[in-house]
PDB file of N, CA and C in Angstrom:
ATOM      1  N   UNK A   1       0.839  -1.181   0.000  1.00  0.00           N
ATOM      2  CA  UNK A   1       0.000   0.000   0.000  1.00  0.00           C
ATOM      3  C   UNK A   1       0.883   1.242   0.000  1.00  0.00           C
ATOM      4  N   UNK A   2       0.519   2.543  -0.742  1.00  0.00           N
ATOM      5  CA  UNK A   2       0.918   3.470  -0.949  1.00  0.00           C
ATOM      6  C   UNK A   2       0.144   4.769  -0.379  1.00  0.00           C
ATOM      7  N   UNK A   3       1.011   5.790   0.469  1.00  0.00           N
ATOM      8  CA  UNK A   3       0.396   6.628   0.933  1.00  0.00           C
ATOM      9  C   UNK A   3       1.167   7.865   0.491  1.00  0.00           C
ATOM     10  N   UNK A   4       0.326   9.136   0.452  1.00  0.00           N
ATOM     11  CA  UNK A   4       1.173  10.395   0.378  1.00  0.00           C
ATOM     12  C   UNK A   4       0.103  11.425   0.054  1.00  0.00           C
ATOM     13  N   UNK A   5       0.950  12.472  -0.013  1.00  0.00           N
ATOM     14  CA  UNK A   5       0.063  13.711  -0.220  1.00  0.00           C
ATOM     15  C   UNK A   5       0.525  14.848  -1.367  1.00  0.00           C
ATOM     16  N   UNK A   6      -0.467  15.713  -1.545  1.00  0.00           N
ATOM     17  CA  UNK A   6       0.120  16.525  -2.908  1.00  0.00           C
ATOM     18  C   UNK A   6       0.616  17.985  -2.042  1.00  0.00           C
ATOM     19  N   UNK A   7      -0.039  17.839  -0.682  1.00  0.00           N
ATOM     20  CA  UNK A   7       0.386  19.324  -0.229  1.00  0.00           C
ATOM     21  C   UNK A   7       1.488  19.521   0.131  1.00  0.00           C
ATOM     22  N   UNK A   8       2.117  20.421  -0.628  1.00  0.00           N
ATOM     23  CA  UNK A   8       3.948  20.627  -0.599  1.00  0.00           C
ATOM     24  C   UNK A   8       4.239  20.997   0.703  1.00  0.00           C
ATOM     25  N   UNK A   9       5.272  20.128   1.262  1.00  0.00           N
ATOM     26  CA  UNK A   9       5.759  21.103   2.469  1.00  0.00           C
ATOM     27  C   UNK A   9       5.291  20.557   3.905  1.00  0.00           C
ATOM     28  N   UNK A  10       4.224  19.472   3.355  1.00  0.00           N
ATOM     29  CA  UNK A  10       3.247  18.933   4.862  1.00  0.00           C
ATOM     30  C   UNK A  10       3.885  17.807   5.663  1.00  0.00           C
ATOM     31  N   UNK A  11       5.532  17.286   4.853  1.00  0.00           N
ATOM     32  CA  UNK A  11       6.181  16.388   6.108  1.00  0.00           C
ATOM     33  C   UNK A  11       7.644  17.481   6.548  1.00  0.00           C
ATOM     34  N   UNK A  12       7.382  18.498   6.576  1.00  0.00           N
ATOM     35  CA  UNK A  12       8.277  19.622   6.990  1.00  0.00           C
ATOM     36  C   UNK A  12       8.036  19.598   8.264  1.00  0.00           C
ATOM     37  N   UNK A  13       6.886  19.515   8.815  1.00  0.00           N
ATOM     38  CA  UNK A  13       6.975  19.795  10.818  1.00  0.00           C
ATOM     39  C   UNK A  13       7.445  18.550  10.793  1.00  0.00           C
ATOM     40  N   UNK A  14       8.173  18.399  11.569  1.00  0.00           N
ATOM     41  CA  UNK A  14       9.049  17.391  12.221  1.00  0.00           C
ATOM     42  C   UNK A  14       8.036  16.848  12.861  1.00  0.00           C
ATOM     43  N   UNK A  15       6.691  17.430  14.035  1.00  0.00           N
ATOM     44  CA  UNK A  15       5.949  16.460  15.142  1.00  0.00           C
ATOM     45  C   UNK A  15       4.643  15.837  14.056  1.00  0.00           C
ATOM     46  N   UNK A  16       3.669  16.355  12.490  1.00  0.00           N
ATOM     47  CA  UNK A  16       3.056  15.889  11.807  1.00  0.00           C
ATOM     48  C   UNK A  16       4.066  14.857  11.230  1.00  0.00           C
ATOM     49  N   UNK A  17       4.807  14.691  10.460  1.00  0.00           N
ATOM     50  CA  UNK A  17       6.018  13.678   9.912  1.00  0.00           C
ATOM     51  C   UNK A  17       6.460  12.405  11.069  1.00  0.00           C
ATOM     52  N   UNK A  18       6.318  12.852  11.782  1.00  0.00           N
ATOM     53  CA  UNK A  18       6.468  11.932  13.311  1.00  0.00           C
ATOM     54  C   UNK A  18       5.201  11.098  13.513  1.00  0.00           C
ATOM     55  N   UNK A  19       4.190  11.459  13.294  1.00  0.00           N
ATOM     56  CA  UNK A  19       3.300  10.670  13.700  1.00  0.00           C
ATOM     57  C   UNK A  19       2.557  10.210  12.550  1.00  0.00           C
ATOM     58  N   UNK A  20       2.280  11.142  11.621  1.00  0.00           N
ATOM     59  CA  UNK A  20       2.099   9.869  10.399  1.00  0.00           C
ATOM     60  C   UNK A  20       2.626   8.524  10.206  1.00  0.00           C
ATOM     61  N   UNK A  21       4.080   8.885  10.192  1.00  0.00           N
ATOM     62  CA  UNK A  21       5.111   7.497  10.291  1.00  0.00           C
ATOM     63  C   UNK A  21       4.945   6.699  11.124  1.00  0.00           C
ATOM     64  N   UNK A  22       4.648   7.009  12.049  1.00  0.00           N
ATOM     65  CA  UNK A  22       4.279   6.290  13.320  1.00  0.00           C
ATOM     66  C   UNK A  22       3.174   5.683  13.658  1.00  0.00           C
ATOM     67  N   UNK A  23       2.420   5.915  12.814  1.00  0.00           N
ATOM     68  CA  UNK A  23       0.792   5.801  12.038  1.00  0.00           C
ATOM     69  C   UNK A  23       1.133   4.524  10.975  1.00  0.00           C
ATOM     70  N   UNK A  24       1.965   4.515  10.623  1.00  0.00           N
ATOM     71  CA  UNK A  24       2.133   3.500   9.346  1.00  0.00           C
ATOM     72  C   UNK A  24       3.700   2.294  10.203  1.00  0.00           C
ATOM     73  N   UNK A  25       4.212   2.781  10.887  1.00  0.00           N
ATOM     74  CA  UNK A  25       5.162   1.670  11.190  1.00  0.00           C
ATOM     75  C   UNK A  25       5.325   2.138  12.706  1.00  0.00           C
ATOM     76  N   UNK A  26       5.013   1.408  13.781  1.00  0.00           N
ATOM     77  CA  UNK A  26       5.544   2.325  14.990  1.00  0.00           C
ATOM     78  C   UNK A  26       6.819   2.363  15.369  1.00  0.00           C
ATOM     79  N   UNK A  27       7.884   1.642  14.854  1.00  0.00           N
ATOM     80  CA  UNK A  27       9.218   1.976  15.004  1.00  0.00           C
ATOM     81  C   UNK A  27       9.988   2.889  14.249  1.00  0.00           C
ATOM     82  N   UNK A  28       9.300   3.490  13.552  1.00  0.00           N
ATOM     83  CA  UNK A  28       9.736   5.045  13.012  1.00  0.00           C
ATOM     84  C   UNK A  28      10.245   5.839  14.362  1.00  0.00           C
ATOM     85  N   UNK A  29      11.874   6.020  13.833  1.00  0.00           N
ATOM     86  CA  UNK A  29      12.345   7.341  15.194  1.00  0.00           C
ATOM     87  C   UNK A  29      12.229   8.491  14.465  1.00  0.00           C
ATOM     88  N   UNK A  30      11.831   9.148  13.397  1.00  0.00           N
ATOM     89  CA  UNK A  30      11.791  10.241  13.008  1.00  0.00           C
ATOM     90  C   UNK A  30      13.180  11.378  13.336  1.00  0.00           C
ATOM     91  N   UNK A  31      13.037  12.734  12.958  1.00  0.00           N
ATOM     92  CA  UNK A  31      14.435  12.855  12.983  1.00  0.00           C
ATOM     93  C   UNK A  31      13.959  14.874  12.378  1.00  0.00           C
ATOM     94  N   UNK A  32      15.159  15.612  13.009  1.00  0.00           N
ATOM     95  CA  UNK A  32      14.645  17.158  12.542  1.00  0.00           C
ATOM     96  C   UNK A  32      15.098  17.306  11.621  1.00  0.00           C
ATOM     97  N   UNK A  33      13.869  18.200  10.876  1.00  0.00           N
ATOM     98  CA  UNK A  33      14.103  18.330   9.509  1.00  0.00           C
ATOM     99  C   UNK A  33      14.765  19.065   8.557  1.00  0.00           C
ATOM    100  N   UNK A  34      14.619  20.675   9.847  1.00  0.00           N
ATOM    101  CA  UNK A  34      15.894  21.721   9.012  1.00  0.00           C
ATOM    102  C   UNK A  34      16.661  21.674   9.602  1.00  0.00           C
ATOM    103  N   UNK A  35      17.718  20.688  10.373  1.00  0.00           N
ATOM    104  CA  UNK A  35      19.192  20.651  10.331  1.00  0.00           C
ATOM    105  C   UNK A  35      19.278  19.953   9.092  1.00  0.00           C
ATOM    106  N   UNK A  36      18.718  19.178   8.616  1.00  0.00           N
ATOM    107  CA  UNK A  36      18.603  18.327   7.633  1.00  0.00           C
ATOM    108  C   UNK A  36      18.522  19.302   6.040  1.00  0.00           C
ATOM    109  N   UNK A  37      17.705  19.674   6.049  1.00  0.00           N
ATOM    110  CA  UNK A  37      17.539  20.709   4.833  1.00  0.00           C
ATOM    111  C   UNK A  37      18.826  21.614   4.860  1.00  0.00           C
ATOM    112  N   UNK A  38      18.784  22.075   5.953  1.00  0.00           N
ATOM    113  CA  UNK A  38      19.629  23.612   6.217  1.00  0.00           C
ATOM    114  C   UNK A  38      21.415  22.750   5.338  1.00  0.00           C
ATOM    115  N   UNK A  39      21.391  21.474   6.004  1.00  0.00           N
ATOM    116  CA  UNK A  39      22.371  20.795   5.251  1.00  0.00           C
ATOM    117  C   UNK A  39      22.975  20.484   3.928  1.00  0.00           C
ATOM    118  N   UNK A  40      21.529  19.865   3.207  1.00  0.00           N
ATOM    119  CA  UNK A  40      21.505  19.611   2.164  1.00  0.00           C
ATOM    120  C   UNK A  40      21.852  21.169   1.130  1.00  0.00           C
ATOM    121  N   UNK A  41      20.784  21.787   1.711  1.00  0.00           N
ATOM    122  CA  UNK A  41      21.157  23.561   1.171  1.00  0.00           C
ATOM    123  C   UNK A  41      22.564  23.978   0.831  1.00  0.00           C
ATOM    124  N   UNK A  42      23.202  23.451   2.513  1.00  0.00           N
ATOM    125  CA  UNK A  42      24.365  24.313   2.384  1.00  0.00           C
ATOM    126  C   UNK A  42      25.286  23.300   1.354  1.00  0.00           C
ATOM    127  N   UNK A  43      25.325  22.060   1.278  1.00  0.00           N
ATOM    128  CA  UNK A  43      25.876  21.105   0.329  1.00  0.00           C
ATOM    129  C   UNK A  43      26.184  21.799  -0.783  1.00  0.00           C
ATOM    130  N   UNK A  44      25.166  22.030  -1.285  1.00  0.00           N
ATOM    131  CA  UNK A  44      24.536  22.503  -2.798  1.00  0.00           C
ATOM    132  C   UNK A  44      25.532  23.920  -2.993  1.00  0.00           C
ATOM    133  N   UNK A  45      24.997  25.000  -2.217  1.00  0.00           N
ATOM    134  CA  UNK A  45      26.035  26.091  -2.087  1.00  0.00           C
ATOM    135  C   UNK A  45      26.835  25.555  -2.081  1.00  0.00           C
ATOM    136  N   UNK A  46      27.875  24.923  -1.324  1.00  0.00           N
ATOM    137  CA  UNK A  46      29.521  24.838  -1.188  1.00  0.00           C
ATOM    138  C   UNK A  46      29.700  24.311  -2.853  1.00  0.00           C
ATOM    139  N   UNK A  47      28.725  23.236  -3.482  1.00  0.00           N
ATOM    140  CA  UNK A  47      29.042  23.036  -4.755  1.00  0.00           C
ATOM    141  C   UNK A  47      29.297  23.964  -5.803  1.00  0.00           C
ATOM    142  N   UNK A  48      28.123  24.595  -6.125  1.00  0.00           N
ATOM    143  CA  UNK A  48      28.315  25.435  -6.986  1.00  0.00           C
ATOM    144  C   UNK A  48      28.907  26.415  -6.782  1.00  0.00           C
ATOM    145  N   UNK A  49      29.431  26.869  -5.226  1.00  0.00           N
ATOM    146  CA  UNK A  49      30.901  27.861  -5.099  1.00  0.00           C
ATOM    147  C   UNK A  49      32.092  27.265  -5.766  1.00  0.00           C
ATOM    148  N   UNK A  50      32.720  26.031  -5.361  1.00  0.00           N
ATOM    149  CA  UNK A  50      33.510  25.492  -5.747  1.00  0.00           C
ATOM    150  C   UNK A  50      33.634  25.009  -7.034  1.00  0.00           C
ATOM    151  N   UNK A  51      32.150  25.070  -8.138  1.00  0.00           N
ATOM    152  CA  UNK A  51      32.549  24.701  -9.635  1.00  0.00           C
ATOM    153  C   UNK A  51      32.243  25.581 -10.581  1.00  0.00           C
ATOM    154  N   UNK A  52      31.534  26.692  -9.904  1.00  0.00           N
ATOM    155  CA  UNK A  52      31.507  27.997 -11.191  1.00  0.00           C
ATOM    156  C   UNK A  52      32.472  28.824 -11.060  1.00  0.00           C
ATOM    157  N   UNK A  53      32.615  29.588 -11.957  1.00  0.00           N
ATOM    158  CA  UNK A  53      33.457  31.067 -11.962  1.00  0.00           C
ATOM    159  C   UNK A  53      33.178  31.931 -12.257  1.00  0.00           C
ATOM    160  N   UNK A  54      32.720  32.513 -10.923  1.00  0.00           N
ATOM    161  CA  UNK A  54      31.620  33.594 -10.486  1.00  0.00           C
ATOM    162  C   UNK A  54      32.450  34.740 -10.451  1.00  0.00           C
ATOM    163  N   UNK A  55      33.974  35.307 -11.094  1.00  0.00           N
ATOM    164  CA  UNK A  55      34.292  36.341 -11.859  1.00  0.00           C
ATOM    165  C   UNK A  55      34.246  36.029 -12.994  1.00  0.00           C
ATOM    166  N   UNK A  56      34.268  34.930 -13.840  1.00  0.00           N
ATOM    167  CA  UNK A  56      33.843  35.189 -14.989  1.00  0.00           C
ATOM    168  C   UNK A  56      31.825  35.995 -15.728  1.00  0.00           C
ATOM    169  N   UNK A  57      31.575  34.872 -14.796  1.00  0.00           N
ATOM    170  CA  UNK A  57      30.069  34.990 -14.973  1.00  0.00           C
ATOM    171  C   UNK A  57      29.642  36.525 -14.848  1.00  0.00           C
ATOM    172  N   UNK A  58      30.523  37.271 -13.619  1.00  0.00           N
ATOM    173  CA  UNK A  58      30.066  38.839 -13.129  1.00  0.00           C
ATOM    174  C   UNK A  58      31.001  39.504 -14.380  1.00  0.00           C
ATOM    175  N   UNK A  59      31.612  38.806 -15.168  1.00  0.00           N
ATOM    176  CA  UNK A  59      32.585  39.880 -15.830  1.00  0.00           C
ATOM    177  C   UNK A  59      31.261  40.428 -17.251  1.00  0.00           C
ATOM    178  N   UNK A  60      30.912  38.964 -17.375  1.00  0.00           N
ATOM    179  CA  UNK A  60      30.435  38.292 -18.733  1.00  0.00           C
ATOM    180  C   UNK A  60      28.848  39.465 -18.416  1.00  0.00           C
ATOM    181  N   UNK A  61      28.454  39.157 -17.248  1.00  0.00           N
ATOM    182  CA  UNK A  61      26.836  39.829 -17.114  1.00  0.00           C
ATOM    183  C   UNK A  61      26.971  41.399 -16.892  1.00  0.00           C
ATOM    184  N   UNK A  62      28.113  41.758 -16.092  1.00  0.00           N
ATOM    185  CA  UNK A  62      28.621  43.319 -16.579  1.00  0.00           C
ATOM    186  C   UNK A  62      29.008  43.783 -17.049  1.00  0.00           C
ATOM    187  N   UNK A  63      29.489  43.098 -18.710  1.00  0.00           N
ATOM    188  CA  UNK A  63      30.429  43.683 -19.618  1.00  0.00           C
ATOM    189  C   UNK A  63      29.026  44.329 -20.933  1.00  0.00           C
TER     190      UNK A  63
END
């Protein structure tokens, strides 16, 4: 069986996401969500700092 929802954003509270899961398996430990995001985010940044060349790009869009 398959469950889910279309409303964006609705397993973002950490205590609704907690108990749904917990609703469907009770050994779900669940877990917070924006250290988690805030992570993934910053991942992403450190990437694309480290593989563009963001004086070229500012030279190229202000020239």
């Amino acid at each position: 069986s398959v469950a889910g929802t279309h409303v964006h954003g609705v397993f973002d509270d950490d205590n609704f996401r907690t108990d749904y899961f917990k609703a469907i398996n009770p050994q779900y430990q669940g877990y917070a969500y924006a250290p988690y995001r805030e992570g993934l985010i910053q991942g992403f940044a450190d990437m694309v700092k480290e593989n563009l060349d963001f004086a070229t790009i500012l030279k190229a869009v202000n020239h």
